[in-house]
PDB file of N, CA and C in Angstrom:
ATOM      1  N   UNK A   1       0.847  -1.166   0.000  1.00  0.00           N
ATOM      2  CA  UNK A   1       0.000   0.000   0.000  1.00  0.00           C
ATOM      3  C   UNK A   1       0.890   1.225   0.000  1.00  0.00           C
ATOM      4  N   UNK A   2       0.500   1.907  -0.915  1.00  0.00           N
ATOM      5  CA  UNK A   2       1.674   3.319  -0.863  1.00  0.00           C
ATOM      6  C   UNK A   2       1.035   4.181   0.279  1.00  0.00           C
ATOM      7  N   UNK A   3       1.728   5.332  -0.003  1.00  0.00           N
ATOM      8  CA  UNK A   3       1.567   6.473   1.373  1.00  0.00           C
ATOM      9  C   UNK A   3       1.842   7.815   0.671  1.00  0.00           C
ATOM     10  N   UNK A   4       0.858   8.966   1.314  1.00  0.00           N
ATOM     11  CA  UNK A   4       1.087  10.088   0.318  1.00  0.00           C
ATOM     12  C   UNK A   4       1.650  10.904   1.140  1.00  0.00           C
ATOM     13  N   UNK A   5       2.235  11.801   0.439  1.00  0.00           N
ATOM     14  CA  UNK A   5       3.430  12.933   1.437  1.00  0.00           C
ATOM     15  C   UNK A   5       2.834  13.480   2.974  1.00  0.00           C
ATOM     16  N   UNK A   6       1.604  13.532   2.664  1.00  0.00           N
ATOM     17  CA  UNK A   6       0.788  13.987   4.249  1.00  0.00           C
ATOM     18  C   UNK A   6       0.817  12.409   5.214  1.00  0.00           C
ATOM     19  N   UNK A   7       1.448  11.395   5.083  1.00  0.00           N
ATOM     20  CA  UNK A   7       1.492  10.404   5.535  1.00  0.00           C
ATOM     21  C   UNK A   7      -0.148   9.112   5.623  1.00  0.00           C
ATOM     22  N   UNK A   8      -1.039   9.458   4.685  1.00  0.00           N
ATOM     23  CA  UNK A   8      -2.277   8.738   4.617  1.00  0.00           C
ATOM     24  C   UNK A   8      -1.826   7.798   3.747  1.00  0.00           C
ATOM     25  N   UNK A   9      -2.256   6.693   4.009  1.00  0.00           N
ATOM     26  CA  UNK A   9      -1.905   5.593   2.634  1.00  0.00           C
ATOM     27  C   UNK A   9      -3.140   5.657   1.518  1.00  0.00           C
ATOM     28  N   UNK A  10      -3.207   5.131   0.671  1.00  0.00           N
ATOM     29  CA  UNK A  10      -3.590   5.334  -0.389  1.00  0.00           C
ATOM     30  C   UNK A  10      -6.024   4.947  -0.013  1.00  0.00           C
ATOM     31  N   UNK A  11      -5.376   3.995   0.563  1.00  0.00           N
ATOM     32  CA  UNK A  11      -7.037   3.120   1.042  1.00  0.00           C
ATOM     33  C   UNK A  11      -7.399   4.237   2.086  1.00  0.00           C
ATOM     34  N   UNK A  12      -6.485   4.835   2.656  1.00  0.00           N
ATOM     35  CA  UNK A  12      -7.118   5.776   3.793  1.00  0.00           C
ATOM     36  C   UNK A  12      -7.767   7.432   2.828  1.00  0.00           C
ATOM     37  N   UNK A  13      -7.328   7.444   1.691  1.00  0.00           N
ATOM     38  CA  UNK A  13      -7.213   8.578   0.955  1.00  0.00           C
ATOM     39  C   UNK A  13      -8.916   8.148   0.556  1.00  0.00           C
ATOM     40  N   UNK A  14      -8.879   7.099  -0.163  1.00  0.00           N
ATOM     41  CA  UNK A  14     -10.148   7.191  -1.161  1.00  0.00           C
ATOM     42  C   UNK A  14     -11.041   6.631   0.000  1.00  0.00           C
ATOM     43  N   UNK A  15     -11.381   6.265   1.257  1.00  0.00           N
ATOM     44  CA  UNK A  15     -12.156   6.216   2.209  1.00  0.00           C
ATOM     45  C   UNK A  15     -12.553   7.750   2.428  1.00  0.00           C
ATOM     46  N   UNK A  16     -11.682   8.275   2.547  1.00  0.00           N
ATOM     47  CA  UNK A  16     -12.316   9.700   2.503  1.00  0.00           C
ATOM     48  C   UNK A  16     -13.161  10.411   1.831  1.00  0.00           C
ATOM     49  N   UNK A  17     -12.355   9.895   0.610  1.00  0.00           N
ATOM     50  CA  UNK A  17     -12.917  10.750  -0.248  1.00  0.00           C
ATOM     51  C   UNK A  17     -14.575  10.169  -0.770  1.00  0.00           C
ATOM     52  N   UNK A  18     -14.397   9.206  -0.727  1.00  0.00           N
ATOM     53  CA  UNK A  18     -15.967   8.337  -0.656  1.00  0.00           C
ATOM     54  C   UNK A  18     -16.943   8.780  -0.106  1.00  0.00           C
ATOM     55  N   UNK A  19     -16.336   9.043   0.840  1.00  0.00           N
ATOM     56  CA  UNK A  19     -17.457   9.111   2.283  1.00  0.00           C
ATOM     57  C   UNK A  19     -17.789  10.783   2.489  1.00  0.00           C
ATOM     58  N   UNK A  20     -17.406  11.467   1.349  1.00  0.00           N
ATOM     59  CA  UNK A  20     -18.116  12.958   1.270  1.00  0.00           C
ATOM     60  C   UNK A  20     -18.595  13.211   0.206  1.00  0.00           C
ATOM     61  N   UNK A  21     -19.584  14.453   0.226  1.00  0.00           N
ATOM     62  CA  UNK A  21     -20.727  14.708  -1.066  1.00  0.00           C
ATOM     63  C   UNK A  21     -19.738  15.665  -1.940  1.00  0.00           C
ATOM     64  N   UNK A  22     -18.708  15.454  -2.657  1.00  0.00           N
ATOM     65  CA  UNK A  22     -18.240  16.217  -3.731  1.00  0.00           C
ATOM     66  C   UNK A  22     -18.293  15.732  -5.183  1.00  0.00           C
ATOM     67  N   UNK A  23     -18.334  17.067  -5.834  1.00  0.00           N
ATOM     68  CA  UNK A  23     -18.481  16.909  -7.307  1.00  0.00           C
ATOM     69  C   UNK A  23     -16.628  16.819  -7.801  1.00  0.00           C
ATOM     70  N   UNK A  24     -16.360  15.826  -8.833  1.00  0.00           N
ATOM     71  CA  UNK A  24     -15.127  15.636  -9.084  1.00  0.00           C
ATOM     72  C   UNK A  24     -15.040  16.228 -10.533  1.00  0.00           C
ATOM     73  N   UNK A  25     -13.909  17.078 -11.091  1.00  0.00           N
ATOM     74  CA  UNK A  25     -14.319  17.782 -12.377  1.00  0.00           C
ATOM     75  C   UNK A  25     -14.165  16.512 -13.617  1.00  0.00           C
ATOM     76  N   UNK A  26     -14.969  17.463 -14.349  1.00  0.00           N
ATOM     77  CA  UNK A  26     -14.818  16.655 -15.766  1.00  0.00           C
ATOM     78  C   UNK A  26     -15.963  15.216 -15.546  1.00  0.00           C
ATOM     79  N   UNK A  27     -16.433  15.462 -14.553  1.00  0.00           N
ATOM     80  CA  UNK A  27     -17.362  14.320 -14.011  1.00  0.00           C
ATOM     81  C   UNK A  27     -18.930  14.373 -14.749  1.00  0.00           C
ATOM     82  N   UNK A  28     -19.404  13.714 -15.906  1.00  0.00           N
ATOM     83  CA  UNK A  28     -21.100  14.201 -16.647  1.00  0.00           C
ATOM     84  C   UNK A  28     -21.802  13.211 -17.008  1.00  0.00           C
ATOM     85  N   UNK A  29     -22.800  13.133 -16.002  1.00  0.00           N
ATOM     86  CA  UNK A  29     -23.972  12.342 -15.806  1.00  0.00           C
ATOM     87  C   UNK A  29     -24.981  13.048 -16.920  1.00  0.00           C
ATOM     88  N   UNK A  30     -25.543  12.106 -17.425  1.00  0.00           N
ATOM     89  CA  UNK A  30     -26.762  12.511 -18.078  1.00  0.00           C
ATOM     90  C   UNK A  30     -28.065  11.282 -18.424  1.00  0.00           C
ATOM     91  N   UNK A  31     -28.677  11.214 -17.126  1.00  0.00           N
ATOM     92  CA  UNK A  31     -29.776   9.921 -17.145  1.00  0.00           C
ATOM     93  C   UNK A  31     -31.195  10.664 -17.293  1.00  0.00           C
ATOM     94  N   UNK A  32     -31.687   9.773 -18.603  1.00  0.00           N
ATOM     95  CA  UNK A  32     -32.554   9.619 -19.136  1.00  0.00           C
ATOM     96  C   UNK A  32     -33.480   8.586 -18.438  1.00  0.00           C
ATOM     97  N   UNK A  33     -34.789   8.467 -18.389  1.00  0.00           N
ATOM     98  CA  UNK A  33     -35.458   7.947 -18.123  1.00  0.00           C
ATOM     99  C   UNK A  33     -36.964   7.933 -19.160  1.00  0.00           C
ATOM    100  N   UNK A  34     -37.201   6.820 -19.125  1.00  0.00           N
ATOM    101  CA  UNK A  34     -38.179   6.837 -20.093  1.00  0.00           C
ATOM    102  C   UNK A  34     -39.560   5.480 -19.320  1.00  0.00           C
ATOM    103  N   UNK A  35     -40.004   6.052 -18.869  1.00  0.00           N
ATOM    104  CA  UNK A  35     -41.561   5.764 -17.815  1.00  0.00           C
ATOM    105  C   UNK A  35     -42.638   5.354 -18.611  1.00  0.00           C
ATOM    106  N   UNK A  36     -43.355   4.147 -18.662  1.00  0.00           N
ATOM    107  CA  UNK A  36     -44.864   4.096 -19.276  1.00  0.00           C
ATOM    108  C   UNK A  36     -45.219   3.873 -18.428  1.00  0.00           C
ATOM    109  N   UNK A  37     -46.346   4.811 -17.947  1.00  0.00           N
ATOM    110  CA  UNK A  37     -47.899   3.854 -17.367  1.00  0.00           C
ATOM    111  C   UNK A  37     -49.164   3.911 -18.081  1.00  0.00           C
ATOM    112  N   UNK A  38     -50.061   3.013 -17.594  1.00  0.00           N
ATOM    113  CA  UNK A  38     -50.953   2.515 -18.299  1.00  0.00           C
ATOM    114  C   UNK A  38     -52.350   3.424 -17.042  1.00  0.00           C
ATOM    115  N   UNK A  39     -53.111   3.018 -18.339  1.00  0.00           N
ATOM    116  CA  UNK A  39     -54.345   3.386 -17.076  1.00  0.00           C
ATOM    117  C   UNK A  39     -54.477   2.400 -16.581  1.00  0.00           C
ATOM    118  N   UNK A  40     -56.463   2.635 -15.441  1.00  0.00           N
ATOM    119  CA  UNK A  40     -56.362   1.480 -14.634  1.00  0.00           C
ATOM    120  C   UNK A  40     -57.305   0.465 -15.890  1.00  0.00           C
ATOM    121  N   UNK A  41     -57.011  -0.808 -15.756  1.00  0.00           N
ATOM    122  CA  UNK A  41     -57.541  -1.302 -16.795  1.00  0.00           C
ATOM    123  C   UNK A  41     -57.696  -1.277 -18.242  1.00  0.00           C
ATOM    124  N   UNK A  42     -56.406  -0.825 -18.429  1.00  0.00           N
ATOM    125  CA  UNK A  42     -56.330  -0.355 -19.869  1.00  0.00           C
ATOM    126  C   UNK A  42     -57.864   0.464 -20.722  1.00  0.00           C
ATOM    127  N   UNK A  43     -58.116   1.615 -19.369  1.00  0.00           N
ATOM    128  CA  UNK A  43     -59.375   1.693 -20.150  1.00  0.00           C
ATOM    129  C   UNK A  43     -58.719   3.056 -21.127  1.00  0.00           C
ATOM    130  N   UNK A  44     -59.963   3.510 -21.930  1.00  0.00           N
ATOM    131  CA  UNK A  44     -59.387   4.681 -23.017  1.00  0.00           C
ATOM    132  C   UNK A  44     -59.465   6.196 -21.748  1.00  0.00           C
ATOM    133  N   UNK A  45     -58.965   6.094 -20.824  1.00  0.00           N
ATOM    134  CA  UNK A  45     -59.701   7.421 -20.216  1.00  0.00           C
ATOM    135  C   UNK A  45     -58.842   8.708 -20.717  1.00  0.00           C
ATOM    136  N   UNK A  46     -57.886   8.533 -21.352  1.00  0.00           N
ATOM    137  CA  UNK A  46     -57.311  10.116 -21.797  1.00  0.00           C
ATOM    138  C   UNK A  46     -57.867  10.616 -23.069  1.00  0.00           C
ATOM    139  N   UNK A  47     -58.952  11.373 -22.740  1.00  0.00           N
ATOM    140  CA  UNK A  47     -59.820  12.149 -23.796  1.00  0.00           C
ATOM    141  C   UNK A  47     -58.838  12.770 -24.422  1.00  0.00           C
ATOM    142  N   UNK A  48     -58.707  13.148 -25.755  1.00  0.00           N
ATOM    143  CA  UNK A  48     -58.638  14.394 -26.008  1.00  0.00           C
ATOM    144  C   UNK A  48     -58.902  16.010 -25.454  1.00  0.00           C
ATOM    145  N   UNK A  49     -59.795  15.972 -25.017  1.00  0.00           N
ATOM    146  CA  UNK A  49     -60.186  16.844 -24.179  1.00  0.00           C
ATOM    147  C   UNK A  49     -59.380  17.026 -22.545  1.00  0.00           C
ATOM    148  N   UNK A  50     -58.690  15.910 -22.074  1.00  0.00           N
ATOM    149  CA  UNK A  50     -58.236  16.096 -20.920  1.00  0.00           C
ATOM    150  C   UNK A  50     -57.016  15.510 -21.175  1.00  0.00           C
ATOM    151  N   UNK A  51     -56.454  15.475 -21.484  1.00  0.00           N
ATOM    152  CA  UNK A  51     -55.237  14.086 -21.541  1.00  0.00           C
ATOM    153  C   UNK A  51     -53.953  15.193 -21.811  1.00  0.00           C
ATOM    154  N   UNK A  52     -54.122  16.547 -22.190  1.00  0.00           N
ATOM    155  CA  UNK A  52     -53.245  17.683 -22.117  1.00  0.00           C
ATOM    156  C   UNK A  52     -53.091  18.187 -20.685  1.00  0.00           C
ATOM    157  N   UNK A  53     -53.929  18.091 -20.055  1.00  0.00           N
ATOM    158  CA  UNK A  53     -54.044  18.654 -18.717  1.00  0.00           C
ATOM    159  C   UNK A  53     -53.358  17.798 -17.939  1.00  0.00           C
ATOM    160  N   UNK A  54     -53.568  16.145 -17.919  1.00  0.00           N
ATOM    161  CA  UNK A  54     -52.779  14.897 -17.331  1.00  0.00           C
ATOM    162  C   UNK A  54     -51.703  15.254 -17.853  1.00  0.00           C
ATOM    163  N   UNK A  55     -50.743  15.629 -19.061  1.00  0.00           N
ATOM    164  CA  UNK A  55     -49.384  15.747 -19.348  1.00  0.00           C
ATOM    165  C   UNK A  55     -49.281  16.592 -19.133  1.00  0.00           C
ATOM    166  N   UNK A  56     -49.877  17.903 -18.831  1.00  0.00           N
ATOM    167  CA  UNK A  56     -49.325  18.956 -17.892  1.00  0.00           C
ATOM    168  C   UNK A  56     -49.084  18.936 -16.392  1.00  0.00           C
ATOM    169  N   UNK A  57     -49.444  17.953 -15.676  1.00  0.00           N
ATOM    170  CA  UNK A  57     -49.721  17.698 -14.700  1.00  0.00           C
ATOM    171  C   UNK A  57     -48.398  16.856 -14.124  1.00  0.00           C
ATOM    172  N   UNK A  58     -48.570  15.834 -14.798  1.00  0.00           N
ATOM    173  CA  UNK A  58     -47.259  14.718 -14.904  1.00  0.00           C
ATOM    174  C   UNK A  58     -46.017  15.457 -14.825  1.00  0.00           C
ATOM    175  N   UNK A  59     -45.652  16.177 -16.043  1.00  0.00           N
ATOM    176  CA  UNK A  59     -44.543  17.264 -15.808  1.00  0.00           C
ATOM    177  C   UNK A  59     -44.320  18.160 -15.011  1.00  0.00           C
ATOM    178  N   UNK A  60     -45.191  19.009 -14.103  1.00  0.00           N
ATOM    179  CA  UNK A  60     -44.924  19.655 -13.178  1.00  0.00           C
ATOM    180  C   UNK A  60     -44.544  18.698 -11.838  1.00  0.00           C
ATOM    181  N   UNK A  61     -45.212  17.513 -11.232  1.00  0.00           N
ATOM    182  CA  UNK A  61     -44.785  16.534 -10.761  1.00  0.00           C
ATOM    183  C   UNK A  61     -43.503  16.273 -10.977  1.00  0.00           C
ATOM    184  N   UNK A  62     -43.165  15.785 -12.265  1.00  0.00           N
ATOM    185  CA  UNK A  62     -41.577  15.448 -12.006  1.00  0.00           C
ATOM    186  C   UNK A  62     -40.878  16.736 -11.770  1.00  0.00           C
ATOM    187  N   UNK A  63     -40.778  17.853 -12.419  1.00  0.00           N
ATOM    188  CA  UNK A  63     -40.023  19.459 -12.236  1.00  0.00           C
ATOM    189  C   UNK A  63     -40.155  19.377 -10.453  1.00  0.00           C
ATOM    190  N   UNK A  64     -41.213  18.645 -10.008  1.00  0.00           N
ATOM    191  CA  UNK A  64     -41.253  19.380  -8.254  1.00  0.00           C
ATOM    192  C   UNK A  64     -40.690  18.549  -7.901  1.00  0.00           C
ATOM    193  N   UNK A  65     -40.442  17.310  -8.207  1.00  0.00           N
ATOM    194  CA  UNK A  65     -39.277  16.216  -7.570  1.00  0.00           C
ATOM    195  C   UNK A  65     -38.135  16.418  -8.095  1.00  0.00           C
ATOM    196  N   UNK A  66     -37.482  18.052  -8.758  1.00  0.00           N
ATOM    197  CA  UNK A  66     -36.032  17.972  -9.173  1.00  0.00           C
ATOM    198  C   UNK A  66     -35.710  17.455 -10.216  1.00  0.00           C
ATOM    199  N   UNK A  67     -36.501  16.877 -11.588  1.00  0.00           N
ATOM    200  CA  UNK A  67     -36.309  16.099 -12.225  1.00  0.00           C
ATOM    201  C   UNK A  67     -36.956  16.996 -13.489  1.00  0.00           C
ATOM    202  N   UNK A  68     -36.266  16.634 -14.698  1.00  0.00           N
ATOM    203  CA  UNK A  68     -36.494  17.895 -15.971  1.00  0.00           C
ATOM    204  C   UNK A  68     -37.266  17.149 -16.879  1.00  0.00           C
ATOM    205  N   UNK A  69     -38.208  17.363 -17.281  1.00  0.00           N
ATOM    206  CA  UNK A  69     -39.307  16.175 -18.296  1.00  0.00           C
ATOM    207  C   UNK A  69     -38.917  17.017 -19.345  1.00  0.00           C
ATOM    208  N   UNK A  70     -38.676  15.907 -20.147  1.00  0.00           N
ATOM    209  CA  UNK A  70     -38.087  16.474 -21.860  1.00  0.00           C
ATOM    210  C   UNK A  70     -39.363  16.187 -22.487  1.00  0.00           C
ATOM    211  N   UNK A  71     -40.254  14.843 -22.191  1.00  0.00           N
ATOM    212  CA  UNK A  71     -41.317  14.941 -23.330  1.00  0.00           C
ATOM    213  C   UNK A  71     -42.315  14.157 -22.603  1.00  0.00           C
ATOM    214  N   UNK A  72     -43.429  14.762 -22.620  1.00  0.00           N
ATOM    215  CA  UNK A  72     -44.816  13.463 -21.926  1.00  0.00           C
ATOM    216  C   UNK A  72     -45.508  14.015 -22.875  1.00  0.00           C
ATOM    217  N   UNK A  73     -46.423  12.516 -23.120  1.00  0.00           N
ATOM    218  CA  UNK A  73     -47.623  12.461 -23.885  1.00  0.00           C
ATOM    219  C   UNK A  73     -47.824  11.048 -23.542  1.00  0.00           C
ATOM    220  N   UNK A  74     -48.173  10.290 -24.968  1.00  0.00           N
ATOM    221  CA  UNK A  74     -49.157   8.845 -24.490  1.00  0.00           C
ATOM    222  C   UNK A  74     -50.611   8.807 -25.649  1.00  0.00           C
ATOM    223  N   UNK A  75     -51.371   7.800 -25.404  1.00  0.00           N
ATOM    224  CA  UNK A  75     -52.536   7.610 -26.156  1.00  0.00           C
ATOM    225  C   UNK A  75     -53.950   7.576 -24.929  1.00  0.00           C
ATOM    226  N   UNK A  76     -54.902   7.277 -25.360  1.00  0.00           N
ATOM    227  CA  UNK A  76     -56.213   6.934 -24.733  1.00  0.00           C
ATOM    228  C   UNK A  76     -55.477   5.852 -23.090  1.00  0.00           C
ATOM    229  N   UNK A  77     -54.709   5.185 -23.820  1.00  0.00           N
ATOM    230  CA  UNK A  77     -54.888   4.257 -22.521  1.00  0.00           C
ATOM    231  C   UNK A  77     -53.629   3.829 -21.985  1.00  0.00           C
ATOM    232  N   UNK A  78     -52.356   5.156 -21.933  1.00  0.00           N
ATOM    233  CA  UNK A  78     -51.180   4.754 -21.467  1.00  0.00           C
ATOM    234  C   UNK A  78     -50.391   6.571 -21.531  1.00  0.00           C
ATOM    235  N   UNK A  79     -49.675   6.256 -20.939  1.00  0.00           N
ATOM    236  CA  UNK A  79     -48.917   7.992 -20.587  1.00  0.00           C
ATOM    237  C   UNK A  79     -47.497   7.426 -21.219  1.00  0.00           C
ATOM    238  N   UNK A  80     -46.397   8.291 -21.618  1.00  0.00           N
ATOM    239  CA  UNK A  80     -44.988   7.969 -21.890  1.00  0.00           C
ATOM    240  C   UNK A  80     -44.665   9.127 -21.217  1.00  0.00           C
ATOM    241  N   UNK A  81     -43.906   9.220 -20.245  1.00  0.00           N
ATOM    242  CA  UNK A  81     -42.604  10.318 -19.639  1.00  0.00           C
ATOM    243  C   UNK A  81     -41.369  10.606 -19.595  1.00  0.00           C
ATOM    244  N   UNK A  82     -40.505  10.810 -20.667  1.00  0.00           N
ATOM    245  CA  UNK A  82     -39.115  11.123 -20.400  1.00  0.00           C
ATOM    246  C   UNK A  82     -38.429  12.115 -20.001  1.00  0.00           C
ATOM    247  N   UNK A  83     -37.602  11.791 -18.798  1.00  0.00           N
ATOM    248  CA  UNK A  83     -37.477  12.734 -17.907  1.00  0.00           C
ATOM    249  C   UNK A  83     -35.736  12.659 -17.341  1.00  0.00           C
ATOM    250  N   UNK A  84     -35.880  13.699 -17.478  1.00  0.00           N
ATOM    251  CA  UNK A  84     -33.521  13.759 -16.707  1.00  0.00           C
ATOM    252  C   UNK A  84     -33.948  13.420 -15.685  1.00  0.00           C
ATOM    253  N   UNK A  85     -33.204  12.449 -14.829  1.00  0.00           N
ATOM    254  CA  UNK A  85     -33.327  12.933 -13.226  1.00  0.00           C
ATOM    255  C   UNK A  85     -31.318  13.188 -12.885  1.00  0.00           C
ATOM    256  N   UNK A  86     -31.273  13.212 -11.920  1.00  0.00           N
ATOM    257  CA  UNK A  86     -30.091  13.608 -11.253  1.00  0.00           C
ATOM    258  C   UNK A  86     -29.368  12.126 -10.852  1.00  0.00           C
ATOM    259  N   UNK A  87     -28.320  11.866 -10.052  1.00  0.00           N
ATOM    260  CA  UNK A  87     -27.201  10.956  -9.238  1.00  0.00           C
ATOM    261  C   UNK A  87     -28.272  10.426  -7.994  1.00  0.00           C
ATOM    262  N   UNK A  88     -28.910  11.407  -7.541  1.00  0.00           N
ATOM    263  CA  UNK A  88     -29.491  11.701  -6.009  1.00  0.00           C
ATOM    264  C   UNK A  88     -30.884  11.426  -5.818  1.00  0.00           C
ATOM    265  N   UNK A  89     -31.393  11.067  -7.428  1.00  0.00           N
ATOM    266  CA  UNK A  89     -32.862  10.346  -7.089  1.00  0.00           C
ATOM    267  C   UNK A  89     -32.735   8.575  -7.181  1.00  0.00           C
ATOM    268  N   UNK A  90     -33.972   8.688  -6.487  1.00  0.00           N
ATOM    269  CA  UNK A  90     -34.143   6.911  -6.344  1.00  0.00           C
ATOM    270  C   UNK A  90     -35.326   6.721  -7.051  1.00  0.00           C
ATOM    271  N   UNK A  91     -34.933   5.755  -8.323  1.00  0.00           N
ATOM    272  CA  UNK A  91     -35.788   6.013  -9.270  1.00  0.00           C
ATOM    273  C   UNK A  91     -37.280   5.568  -8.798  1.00  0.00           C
ATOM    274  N   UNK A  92     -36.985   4.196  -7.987  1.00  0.00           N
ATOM    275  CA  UNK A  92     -38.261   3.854  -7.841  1.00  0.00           C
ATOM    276  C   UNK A  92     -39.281   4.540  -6.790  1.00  0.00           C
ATOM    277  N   UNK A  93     -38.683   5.511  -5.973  1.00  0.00           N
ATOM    278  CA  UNK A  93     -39.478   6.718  -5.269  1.00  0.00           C
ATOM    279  C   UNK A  93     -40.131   7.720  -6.347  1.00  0.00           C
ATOM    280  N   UNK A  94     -39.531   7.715  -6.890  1.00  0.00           N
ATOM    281  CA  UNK A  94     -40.040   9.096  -8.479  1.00  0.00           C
ATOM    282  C   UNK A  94     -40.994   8.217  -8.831  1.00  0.00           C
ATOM    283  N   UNK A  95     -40.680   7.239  -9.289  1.00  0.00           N
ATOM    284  CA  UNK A  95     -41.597   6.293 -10.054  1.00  0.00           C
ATOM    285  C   UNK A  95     -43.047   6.369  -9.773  1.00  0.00           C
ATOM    286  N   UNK A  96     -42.935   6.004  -7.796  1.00  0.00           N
ATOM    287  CA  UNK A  96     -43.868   5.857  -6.972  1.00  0.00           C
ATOM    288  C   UNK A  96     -44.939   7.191  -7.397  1.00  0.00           C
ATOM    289  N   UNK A  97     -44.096   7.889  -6.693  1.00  0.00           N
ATOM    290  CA  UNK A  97     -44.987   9.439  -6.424  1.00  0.00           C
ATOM    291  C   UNK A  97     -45.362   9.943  -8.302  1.00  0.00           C
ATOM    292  N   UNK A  98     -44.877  10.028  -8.917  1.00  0.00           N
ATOM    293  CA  UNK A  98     -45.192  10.173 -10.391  1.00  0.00           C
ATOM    294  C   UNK A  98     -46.256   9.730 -10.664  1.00  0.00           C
ATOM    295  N   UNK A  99     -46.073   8.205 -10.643  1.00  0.00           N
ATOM    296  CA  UNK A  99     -47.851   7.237 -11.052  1.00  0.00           C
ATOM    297  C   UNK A  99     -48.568   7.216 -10.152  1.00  0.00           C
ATOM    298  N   UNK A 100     -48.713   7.901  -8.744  1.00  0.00           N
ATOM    299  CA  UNK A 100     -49.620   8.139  -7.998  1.00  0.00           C
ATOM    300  C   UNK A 100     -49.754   6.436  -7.650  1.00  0.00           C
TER     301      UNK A 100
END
């Protein structure tokens, strides 16, 4: 095991450094996520008439969980959401609270 001039060995260095919340440069995440849900029962319930308001809805949801929706839409009887999230979400909590 080597040792660095401040006398830490090398395993004592990256324990450290592990074990704190820093950004390291040159470091670029970019997660995509791409979500279907369905209605309940595959019924047709996204009218035309309302089914803009549900994808407006959906997207402000993810924006309030920190998370950037690039595109929602869907048909009569299913939603599609693609959405950035961050390092720091847990997808299947988003997931949760998203599809209600």
């Amino acid at each position: 095991m080597s040792t660095s001039p401040e006398g830490t060995t090398t395993l004592e260095f990256w324990h450290v450094l592990l074990n704190q919340e820093i950004s390291l440069p040159g470091t670029h995440h970019q997660l995509l996520y791409h979500f279907v849900f369905s209605t309940k029962n595959r019924r047709p319930y996204l009218q035309p008439e309302t089914k803009d308001k549900v994808f407006e809805y959906l997207g402000g949801t993810a924006r309030g969980l920190g998370g950037v929706p690039i595109r929602v839409g869907g048909h009569v009887d299913h939603v599609h959401l693609l959405v950035k999230l961050t390092t720091k979400h847990c997808i299947a909590d988003f997931k949760g609270v998203v599809s209600g």
